[in-house]
Protein backbone atom coordinates (compact mmCIF):
# COMPACT_ATOMS: atom_id res chain seq x y z
CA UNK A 1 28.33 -42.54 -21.11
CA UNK A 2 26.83 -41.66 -17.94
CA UNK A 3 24.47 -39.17 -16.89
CA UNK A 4 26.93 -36.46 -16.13
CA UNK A 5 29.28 -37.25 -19.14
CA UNK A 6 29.16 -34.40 -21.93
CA UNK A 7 30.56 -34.76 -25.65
CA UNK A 8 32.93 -32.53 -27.07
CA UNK A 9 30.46 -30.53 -28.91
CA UNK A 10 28.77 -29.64 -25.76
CA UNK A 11 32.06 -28.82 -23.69
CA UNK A 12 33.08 -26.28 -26.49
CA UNK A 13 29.07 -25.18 -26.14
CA UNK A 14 29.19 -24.91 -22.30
CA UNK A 15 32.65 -23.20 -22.44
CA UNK A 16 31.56 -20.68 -24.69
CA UNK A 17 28.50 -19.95 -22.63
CA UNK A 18 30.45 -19.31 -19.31
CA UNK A 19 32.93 -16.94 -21.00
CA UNK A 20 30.01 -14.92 -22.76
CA UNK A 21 28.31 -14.84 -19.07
CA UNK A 22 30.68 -14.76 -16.80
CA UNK A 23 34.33 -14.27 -18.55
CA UNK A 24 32.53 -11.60 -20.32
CA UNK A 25 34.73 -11.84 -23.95
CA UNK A 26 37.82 -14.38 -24.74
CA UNK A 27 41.29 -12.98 -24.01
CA UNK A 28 43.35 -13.04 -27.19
CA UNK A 29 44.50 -15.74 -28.74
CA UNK A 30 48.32 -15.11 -28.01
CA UNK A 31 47.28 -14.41 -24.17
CA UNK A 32 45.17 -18.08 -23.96
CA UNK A 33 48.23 -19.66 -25.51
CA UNK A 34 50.21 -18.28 -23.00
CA UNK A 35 47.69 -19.34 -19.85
CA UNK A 36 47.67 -22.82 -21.75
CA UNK A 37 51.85 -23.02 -21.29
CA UNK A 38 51.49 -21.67 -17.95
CA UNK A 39 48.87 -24.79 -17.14
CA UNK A 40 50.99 -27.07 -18.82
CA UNK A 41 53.75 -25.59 -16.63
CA UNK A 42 51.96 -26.50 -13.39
CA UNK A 43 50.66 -29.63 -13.59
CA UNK A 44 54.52 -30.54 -15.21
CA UNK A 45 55.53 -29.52 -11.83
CA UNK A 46 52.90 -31.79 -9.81
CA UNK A 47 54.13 -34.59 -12.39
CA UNK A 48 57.66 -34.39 -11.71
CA UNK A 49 56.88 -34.25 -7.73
CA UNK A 50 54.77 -36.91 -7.99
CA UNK A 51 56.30 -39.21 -10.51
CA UNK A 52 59.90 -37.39 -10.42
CA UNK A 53 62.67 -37.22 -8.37
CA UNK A 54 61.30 -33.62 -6.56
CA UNK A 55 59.36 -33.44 -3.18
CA UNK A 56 56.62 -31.53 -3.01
CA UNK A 57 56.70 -28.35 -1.23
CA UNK A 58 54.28 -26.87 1.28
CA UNK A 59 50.97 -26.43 0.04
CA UNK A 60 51.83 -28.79 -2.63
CA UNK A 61 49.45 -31.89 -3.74
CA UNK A 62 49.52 -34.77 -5.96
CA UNK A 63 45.84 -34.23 -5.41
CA UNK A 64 45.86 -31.36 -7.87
CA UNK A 65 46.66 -32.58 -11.13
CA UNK A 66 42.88 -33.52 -12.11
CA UNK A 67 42.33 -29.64 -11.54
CA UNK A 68 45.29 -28.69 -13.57
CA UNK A 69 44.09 -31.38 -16.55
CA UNK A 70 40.73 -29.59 -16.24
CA UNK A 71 42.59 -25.98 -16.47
CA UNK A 72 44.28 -27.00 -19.52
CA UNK A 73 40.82 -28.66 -21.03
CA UNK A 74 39.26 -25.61 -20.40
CA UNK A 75 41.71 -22.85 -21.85
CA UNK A 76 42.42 -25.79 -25.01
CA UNK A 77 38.83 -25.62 -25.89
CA UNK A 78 38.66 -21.58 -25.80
CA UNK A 79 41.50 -21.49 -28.14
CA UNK A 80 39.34 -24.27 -30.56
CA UNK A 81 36.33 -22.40 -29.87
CA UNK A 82 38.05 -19.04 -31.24
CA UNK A 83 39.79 -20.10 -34.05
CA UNK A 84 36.57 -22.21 -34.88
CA UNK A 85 37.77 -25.95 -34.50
CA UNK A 86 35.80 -28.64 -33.51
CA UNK A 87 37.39 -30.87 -30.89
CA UNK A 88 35.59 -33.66 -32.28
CA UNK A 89 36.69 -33.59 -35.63
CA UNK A 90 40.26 -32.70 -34.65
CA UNK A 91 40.31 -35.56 -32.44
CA UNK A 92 38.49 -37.74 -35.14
CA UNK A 93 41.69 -37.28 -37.63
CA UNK A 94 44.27 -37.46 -35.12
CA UNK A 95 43.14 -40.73 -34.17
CA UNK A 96 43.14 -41.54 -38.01
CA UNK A 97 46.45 -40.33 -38.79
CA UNK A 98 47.81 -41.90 -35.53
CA UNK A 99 46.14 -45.23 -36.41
CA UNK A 100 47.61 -45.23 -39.92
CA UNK A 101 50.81 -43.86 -39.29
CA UNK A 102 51.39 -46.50 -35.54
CA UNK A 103 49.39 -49.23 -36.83
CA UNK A 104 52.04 -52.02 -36.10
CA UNK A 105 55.22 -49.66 -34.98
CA UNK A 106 54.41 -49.96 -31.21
CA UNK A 107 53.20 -53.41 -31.74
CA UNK A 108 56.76 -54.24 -33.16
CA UNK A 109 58.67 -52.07 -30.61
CA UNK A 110 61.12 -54.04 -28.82
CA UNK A 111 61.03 -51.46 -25.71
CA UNK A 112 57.56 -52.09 -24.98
């Protein structure tokens, strides 16, 4: 990792620490789920003008989907940090499971 590079543990840390300073509390649950669809929404709409068959409209820029990946980071890890789930471990079993369940299916998938 570089010098800049944070782990999981210290992204849910550092999130945590700008909503107590400068978001002042979390929003609900319900309501962060709802900003996480609605940045899921955008950067689908960057995807399919970039990678789709739409043009992009004025304003418009392939050049921001890393900021709408980071917007969906951020409001992800509020919703862990709420309901008191670690990223890392969550990402720890998924792999797992993953692993064990796609060990040799994509391997042995014709289509790829």
């Amino acid at each position: 990792m570089g010098t800049d590079d944070i782990t999981l543990s210290q992204l849910q840390s550092e999130v945590d620490d700008w909503i107590q300073t400068i978001g002042v509390r979390y929003f609900s649950e319900l309501t962060n789920l709802a900003i996480l669809m609605e940045e899921v929404g955008e950067l689908s709409r960057l995807m399919a003008r970039k990678y789709g068959d739409q043009s992009f409209k004025p304003g418009e820029s392939a050049d921001d989907i890393p900021s709408e990946i980071g917007d969906i980071l951020f409001v992800l890890t509020c919703l862990a940090n709420q309901m008191g789930i670690s990223l890392q471990d969550v990402i720890q079993t998924t792999i797992k499971k993953n692993t064990k369940r796609d060990l040799n299916r994509h391997k042995n998938n014709p289509k790829l």
